[in-house]
Protein backbone atom coordinates (compact mmCIF):
# COMPACT_ATOMS: atom_id res chain seq x y z
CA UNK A 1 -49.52 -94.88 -64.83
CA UNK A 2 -50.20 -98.70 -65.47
CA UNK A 3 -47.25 -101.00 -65.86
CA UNK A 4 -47.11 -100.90 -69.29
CA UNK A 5 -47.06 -96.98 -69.53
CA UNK A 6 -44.04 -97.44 -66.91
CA UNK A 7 -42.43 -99.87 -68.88
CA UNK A 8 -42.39 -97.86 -71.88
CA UNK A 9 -41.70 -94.83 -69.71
CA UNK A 10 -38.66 -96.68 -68.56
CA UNK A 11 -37.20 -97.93 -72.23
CA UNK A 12 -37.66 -94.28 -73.71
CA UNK A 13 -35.51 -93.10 -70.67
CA UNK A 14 -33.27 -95.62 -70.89
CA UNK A 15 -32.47 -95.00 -74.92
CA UNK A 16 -32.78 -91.12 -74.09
CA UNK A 17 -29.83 -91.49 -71.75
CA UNK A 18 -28.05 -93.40 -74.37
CA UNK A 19 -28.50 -91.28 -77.49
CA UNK A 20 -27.55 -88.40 -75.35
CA UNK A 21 -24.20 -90.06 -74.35
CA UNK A 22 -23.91 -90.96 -78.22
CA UNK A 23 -24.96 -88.28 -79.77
CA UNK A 24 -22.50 -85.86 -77.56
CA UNK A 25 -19.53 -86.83 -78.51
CA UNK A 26 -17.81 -84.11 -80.96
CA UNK A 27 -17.74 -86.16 -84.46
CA UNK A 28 -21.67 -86.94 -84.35
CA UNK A 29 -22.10 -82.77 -83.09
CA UNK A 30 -20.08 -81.71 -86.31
CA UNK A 31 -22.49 -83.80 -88.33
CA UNK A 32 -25.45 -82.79 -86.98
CA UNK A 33 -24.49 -79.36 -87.33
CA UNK A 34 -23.36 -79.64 -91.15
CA UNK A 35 -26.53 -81.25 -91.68
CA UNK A 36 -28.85 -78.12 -90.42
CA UNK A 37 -26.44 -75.57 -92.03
CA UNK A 38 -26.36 -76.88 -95.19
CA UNK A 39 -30.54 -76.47 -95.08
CA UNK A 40 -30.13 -73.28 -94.04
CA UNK A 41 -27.28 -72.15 -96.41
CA UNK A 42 -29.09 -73.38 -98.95
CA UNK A 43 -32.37 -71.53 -98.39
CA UNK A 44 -30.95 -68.10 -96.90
CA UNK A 45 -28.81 -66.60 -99.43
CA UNK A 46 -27.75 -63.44 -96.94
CA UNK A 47 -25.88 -65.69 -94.67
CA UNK A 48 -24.24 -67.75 -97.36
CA UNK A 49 -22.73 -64.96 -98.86
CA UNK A 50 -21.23 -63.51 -95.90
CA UNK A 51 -18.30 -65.56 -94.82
CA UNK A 52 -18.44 -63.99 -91.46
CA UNK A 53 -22.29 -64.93 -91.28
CA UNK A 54 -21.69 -68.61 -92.10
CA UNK A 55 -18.89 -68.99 -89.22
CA UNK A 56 -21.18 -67.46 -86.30
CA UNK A 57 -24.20 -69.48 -87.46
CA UNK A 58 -22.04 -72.39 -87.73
CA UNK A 59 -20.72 -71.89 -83.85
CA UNK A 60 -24.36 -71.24 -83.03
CA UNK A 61 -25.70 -74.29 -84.48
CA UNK A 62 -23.29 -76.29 -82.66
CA UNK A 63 -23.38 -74.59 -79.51
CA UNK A 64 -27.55 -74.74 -78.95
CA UNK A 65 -27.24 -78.34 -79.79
CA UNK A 66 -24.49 -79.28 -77.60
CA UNK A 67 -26.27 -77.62 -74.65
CA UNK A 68 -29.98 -79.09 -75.73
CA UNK A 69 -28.15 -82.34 -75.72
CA UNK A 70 -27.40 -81.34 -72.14
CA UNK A 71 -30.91 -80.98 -70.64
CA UNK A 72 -32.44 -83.64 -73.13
CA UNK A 73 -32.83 -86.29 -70.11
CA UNK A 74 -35.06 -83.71 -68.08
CA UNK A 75 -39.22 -84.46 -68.70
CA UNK A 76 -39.80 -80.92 -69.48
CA UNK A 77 -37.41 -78.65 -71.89
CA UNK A 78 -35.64 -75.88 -70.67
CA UNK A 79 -34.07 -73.17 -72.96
CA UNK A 80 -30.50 -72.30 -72.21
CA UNK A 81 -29.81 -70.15 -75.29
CA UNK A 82 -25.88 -70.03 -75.59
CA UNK A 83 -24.22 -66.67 -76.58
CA UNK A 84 -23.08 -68.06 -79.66
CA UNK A 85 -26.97 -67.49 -80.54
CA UNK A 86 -26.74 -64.29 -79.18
CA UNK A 87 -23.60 -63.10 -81.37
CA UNK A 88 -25.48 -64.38 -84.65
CA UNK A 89 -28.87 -62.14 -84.11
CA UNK A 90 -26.25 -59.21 -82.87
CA UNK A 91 -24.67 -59.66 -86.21
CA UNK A 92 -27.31 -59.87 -88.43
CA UNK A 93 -28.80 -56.93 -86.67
CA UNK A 94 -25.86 -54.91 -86.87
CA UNK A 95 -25.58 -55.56 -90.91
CA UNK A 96 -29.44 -54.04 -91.67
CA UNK A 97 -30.52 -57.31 -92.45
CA UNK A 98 -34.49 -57.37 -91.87
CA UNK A 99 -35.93 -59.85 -89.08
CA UNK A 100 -37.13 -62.09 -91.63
CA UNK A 101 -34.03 -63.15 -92.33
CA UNK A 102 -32.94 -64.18 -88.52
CA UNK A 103 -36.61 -66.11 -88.89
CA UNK A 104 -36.29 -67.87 -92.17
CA UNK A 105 -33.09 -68.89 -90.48
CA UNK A 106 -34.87 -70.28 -87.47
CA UNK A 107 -37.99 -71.69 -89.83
CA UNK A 108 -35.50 -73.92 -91.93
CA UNK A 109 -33.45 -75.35 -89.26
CA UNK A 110 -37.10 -76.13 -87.85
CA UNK A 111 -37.59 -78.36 -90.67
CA UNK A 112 -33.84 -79.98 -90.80
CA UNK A 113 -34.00 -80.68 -87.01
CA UNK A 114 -37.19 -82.92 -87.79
CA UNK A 115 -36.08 -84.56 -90.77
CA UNK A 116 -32.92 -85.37 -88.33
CA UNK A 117 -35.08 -87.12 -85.55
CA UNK A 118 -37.19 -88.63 -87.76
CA UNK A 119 -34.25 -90.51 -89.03
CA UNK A 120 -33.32 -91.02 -85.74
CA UNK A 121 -36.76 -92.46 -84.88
CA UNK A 122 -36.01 -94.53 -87.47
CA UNK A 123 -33.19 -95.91 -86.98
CA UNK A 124 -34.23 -96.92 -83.17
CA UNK A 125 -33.64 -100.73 -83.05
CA UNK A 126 -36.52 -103.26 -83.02
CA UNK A 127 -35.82 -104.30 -79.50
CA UNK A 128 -36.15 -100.24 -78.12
CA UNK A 129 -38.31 -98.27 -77.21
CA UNK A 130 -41.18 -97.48 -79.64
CA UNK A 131 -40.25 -95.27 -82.50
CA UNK A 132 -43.12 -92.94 -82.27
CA UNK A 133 -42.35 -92.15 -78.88
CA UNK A 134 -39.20 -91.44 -79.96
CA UNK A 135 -39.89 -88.99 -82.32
CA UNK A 136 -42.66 -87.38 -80.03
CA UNK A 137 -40.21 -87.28 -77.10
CA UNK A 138 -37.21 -85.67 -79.68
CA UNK A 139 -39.71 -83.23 -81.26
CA UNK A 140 -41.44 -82.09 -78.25
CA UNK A 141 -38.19 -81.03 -76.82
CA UNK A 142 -36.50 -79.50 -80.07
CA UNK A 143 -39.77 -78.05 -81.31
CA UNK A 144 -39.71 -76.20 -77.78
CA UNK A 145 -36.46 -75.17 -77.98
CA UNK A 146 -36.48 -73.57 -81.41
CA UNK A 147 -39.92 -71.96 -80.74
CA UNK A 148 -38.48 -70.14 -77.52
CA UNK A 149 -34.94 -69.42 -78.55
CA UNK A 150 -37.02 -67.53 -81.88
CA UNK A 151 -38.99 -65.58 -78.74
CA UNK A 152 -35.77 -64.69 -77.07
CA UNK A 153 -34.03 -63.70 -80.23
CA UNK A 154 -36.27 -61.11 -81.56
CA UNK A 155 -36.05 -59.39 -78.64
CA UNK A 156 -32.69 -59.08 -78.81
CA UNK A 157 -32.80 -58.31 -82.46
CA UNK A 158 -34.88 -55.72 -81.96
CA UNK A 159 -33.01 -54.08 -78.91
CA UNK A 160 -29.57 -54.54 -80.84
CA UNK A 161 -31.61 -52.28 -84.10
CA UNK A 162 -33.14 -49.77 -81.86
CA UNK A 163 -29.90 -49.29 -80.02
CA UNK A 164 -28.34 -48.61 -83.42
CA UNK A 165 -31.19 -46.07 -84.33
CA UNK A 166 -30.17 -43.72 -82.27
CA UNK A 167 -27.20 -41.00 -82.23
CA UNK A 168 -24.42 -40.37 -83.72
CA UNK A 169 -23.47 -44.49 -84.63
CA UNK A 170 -26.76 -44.95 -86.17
CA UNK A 171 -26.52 -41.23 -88.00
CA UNK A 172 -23.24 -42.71 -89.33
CA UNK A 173 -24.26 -46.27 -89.74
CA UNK A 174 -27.08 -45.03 -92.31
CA UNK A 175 -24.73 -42.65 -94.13
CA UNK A 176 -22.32 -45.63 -94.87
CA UNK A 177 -24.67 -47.87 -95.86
CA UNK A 178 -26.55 -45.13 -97.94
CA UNK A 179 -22.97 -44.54 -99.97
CA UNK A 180 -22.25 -48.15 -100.55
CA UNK A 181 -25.77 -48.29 -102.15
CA UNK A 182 -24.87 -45.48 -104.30
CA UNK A 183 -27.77 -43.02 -103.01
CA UNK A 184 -27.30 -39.55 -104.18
CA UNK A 185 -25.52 -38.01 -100.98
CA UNK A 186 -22.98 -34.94 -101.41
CA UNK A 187 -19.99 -35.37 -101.17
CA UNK A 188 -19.34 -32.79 -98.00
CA UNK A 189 -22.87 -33.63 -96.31
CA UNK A 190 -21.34 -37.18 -96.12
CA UNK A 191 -18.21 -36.15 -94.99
CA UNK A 192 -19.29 -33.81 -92.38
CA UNK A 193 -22.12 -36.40 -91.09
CA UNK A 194 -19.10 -39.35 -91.19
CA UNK A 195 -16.43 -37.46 -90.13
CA UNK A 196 -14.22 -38.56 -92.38
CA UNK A 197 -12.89 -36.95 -95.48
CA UNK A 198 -14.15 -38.80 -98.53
CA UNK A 199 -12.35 -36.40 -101.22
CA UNK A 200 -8.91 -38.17 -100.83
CA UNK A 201 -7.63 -41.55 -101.22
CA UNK A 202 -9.93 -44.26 -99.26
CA UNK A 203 -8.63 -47.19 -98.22
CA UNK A 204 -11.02 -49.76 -96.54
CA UNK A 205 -10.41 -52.56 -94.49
CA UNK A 206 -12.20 -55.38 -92.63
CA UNK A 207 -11.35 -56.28 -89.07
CA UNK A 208 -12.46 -59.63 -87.60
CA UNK A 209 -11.55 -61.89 -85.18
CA UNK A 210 -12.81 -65.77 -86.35
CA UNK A 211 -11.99 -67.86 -82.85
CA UNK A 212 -11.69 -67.17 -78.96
CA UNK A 213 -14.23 -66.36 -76.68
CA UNK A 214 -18.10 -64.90 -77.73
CA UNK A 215 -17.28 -61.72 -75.75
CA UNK A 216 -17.86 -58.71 -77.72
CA UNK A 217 -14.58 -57.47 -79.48
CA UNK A 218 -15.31 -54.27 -81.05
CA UNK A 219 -13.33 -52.36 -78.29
CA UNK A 220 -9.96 -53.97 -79.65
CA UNK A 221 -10.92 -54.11 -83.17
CA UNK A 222 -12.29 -50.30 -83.11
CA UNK A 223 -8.37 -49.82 -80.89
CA UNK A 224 -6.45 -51.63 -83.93
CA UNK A 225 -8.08 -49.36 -86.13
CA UNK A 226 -6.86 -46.84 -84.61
CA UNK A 227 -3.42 -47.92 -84.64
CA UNK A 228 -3.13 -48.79 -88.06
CA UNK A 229 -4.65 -45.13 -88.93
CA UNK A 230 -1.39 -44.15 -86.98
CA UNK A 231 0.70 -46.54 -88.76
CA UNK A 232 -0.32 -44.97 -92.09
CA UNK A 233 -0.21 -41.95 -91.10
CA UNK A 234 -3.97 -41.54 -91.77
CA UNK A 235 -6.17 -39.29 -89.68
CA UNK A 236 -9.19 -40.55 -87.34
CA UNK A 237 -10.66 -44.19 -89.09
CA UNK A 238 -14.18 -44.31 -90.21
CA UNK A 239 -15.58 -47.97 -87.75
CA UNK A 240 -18.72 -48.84 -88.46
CA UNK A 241 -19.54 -52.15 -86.29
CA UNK A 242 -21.02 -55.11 -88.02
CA UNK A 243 -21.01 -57.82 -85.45
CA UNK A 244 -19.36 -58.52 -81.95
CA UNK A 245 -16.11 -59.59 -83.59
CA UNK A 246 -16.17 -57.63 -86.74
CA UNK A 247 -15.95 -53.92 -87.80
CA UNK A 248 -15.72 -52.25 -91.14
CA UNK A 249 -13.33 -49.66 -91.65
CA UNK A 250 -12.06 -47.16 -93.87
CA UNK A 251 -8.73 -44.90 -94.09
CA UNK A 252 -8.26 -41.74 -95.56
CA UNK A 253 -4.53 -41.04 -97.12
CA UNK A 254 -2.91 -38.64 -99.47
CA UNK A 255 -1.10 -41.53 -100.46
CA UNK A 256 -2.24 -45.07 -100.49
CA UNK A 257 -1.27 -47.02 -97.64
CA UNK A 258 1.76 -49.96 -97.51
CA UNK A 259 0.13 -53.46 -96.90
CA UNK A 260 2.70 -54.45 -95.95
CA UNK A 261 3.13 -51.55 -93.09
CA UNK A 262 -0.48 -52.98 -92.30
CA UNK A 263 0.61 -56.02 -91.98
CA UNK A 264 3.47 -55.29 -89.40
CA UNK A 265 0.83 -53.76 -87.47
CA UNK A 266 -1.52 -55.85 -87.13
CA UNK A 267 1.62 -58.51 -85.83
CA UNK A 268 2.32 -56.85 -83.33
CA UNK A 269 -0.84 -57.04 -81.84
CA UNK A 270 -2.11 -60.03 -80.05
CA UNK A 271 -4.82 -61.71 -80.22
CA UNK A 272 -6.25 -63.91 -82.74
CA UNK A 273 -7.29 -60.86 -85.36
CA UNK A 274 -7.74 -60.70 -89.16
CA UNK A 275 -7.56 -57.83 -91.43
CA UNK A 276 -8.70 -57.70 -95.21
CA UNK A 277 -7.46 -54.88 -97.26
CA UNK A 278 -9.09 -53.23 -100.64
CA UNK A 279 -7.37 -51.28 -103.34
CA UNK A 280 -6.89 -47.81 -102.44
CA UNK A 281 -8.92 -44.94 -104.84
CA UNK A 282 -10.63 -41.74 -104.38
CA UNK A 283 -13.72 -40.24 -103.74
CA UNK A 284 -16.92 -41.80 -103.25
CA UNK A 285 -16.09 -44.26 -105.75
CA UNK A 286 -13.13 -45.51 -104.30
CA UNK A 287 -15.02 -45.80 -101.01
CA UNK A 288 -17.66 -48.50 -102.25
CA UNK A 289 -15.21 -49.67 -104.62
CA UNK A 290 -12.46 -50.53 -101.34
CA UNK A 291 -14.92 -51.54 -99.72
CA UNK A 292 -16.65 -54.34 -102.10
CA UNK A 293 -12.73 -55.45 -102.73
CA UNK A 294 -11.87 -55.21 -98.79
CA UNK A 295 -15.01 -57.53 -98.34
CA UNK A 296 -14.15 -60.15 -101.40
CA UNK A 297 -10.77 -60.19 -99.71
CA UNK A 298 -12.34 -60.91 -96.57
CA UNK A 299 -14.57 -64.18 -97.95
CA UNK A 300 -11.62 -65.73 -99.63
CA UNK A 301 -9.54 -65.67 -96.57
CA UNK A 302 -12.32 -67.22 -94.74
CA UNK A 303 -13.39 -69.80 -97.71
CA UNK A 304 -9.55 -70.33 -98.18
CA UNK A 305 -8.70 -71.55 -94.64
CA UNK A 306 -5.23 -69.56 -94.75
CA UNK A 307 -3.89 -68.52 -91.85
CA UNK A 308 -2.51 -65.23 -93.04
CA UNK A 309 -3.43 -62.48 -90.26
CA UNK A 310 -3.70 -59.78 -93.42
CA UNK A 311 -5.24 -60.46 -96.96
CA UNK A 312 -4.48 -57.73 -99.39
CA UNK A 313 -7.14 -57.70 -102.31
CA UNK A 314 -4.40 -57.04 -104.74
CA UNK A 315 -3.03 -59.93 -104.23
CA UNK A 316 -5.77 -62.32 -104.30
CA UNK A 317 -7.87 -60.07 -106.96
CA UNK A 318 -7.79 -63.30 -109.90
CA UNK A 319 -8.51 -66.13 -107.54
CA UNK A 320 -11.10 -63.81 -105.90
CA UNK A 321 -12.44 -63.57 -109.25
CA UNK A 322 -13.00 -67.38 -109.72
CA UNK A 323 -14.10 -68.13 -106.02
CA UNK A 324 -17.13 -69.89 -105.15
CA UNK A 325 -16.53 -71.64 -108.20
CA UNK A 326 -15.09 -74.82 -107.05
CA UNK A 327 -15.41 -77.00 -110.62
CA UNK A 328 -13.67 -74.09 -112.22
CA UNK A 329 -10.86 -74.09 -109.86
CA UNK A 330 -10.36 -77.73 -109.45
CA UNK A 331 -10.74 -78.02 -113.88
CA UNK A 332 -7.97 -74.90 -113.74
CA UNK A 333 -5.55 -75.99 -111.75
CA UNK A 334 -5.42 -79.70 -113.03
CA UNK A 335 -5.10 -78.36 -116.63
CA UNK A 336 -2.84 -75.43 -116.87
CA UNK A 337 -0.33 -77.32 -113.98
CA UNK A 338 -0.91 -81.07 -114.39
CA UNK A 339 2.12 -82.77 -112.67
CA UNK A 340 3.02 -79.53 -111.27
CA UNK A 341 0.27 -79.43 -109.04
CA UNK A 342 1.05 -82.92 -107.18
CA UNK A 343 2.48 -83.18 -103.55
CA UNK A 344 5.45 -84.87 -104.35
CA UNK A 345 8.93 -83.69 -102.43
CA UNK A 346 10.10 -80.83 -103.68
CA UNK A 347 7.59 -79.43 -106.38
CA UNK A 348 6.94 -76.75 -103.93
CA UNK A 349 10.23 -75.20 -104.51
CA UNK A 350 9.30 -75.76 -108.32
CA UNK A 351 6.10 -74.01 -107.97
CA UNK A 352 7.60 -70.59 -106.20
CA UNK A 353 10.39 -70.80 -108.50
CA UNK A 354 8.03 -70.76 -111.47
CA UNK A 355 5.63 -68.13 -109.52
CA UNK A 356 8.84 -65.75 -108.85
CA UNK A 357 9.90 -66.15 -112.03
CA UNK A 358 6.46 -65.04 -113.75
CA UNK A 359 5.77 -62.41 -111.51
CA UNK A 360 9.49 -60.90 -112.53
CA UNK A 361 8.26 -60.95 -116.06
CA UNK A 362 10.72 -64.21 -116.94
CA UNK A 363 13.84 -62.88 -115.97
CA UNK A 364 16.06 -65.54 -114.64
CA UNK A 365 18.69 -63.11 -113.26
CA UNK A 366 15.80 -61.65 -110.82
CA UNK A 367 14.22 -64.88 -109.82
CA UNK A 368 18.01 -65.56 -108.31
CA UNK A 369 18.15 -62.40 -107.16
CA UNK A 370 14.76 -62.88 -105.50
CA UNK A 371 15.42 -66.51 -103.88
CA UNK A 372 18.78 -66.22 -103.50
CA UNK A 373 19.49 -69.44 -105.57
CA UNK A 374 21.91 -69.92 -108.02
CA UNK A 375 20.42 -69.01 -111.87
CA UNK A 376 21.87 -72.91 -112.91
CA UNK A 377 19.54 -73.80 -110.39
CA UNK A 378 16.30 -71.79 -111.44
CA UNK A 379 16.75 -72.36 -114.88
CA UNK A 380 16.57 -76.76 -113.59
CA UNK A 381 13.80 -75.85 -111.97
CA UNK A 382 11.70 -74.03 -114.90
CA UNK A 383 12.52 -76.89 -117.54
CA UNK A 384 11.28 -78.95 -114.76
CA UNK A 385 7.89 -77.52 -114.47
CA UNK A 386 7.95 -77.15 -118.48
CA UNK A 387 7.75 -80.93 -118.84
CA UNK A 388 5.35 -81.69 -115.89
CA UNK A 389 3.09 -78.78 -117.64
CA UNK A 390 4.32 -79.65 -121.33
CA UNK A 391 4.75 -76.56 -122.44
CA UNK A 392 7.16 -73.52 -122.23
CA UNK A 393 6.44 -71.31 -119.86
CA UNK A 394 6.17 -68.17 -122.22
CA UNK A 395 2.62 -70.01 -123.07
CA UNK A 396 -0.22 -69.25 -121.03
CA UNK A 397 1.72 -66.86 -118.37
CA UNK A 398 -1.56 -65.41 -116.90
CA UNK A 399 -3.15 -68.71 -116.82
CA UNK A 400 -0.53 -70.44 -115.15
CA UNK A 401 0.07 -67.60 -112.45
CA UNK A 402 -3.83 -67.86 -111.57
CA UNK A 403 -3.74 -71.75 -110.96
CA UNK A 404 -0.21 -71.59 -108.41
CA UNK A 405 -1.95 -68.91 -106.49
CA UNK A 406 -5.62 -71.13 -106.52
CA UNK A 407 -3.31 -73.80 -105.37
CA UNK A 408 -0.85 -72.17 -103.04
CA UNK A 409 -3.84 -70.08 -101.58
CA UNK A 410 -6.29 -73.21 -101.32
CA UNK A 411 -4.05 -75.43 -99.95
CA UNK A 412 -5.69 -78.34 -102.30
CA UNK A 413 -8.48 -77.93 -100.57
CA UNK A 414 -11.27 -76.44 -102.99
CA UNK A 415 -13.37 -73.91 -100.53
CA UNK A 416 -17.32 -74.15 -100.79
């Protein structure tokens, strides 16, 4: 190596070290990792519609680039695939998505990661090192990385599918996802091969667990199903897994279950789990029909950042009806609340007041009742969210109802 060759040997290094030191720190990680997503998002619509999808590939994006940051500084690129990587390939295995789709994922970040360093490259002052070795030195090692981790990852894709092939989860597996396509299965073959009675009420839920460790959690999700069969008094629960931390379920009740029975349930569990409930109704219709409502339930907890370990479909059914539709909400909420919808001290209590009273059917004498408030003191309240709306409440009920649960359920914070 000349001197010159050393020289630029040395700056490269020396910026390397630098942009790795930069780069590392958790703000310029999260941006980084929006950037890719939002390229892949954007190009794979099986993961954007799957709220549970979109969180694992987020934590996987973030995790491989946190560790390739790691071993950035060493000449030749190692691959260190992170389980986080592992838990998204598990997951889209486990749903009967196709390979492609784990690929296309892996082809568009590809092209985001370059269109990242080149802007890097770019960006690399006139005094540094020079830009093309930049970019050669960035690409070499990310180009690496994605091309192995893709390796890696079909093999486990392919282990995780032919694992599910077999026996009596994959016999089962196939028979669910054959109903909820609406093939022509009778009604006792699929209850024999489920073992589950599908002539009665069905009742399905979604069981998930968003943070904590990557360890697989389908042991204590496929245990809280059990319990909350129990708690129902419903017999054995149909579990079908979906990911490491996620597992479809369905209960089947003479009567339809209590949320919020469910809900006490699920408390006094620990851990860090989330349950989505669908409408209860019979037969084979009622079991895709849960099901769609248990997983709508499911993405607007997730889109809606609330913290609410249980999300009962029936009580989210109209804003799940206008999610994903962010203009909408924002354009609803502003005109059917106006000045009710600001953040100033003490509208809250206007806004339950005015939500209690609407779900009572405008009694005043209930709303009291309800919030244990004098009915002088309701009554205030209501003319006071008349004028900030500007008209009587008796105007609009269903519209108004629908924009305090957008807002109480969003938090201001329009999901995307």
């Amino acid at each position: 190596m000349t001197e010159s060759e050393e020289e630029r040997a040395a700056a490269l290094a020396a910026w390397v070290s630098a942009y790795v030191a930069e780069t590392s720190r958790e703000d310029n990680v999260d941006a980084f990792t929006a950037q890719v997503n939002a390229s892949i998002l954007a190009e794979v619509p099986e993961v954007a519609a799957d709220p549970v999808l979109v969180t694992e590939m987020y934590a996987s994006t973030k995790a491989q680039f946190q560790v390739f940051l790691s071993l950035l500084e060493r000449e030749r690129q190692e691959l260190l695939l992170p389980p986080q990587a592992v838990d998204l390939a598990l997951s889209i295995a486990r749903r009967q998505l196709e390979l492609g789709v784990l690929l296309k994922i892996y082809r568009v970040a590809a092209g985001a990661v370059w269109e990242f360093f080149t802007t890097v490259a770019a960006d690399v002052p006139e005094d540094g090192p020079d830009r093309s070795d930049v970019l050669i030195y960035l690409w070499g090692h990310g180009g690496t990385w994605i091309n192995e981790a893709i390796e890696q990852l079909i093999g486990v894709f392919y282990e995780e599918r032919e694992a599910t092939m077999h026996g009596a989860l994959a016999r089962r597996t196939e028979t669910v996802y054959a109903l909820l396509r609406g093939d022509k299965i009778g009604l006792d073959a699929a209850s024999t091969d489920l073992g589950h009675p599908l002539r009665g009420l069905q009742t399905a839920l979604v069981l998930w667990i968003e943070e904590g460790t990557s360890a697989d959690a389908l042991a204590p999700l496929n245990e809280l199903a059990t319990s909350l069969a129990g708690a129902v008094k419903a017999g054995r629960p149909l579990t079908i897994p979906v990911g490491r931390r996620e597992v479809w379920t369905w209960l089947a009740t003479r009567e339809a279950p209590d949320p919020v029975v469910i809900a006490a349930a699920v408390a006094a569990q620990s851990g860090s789990v989330r349950v989505a409930i669908g409408i209860s109704a019979p037969g084979l219709a009622g079991f895709r029909q849960s099901h769609r409502e248990a997983v709508d339930a499911q993405r607007f907890a997730v889109s809606a950042r609330t913290s609410a370990p249980v999300t009962a479909y029936a009580d989210v059914e109209l804003a799940c009806l206008v999610a994903g539709n962010e203009a909408g909400i924002t354009a609803l909420i502003g005109r059917e609340l106006g000045g009710l919808a600001g953040d100033e001290r003490g509208l809250d209590r206007v806004r339950d007041t005015v939500s209690t009273y609407l779900r009572f059917g405008g009694s005043v004498d209930q709303t009291a009742t309800s919030l244990i408030v004098h009915k002088n003191t309701i009554r205030y309240r209501l003319a006071q969210a008349e004028e900030l709306i500007g008209h009587p409440l008796t105007e609009r009920r269903t519209e108004i109802a629908l924009a305090l649960r957008c807002l109480d359920r969003y938090g201001g914070v329009v999901p995307g």
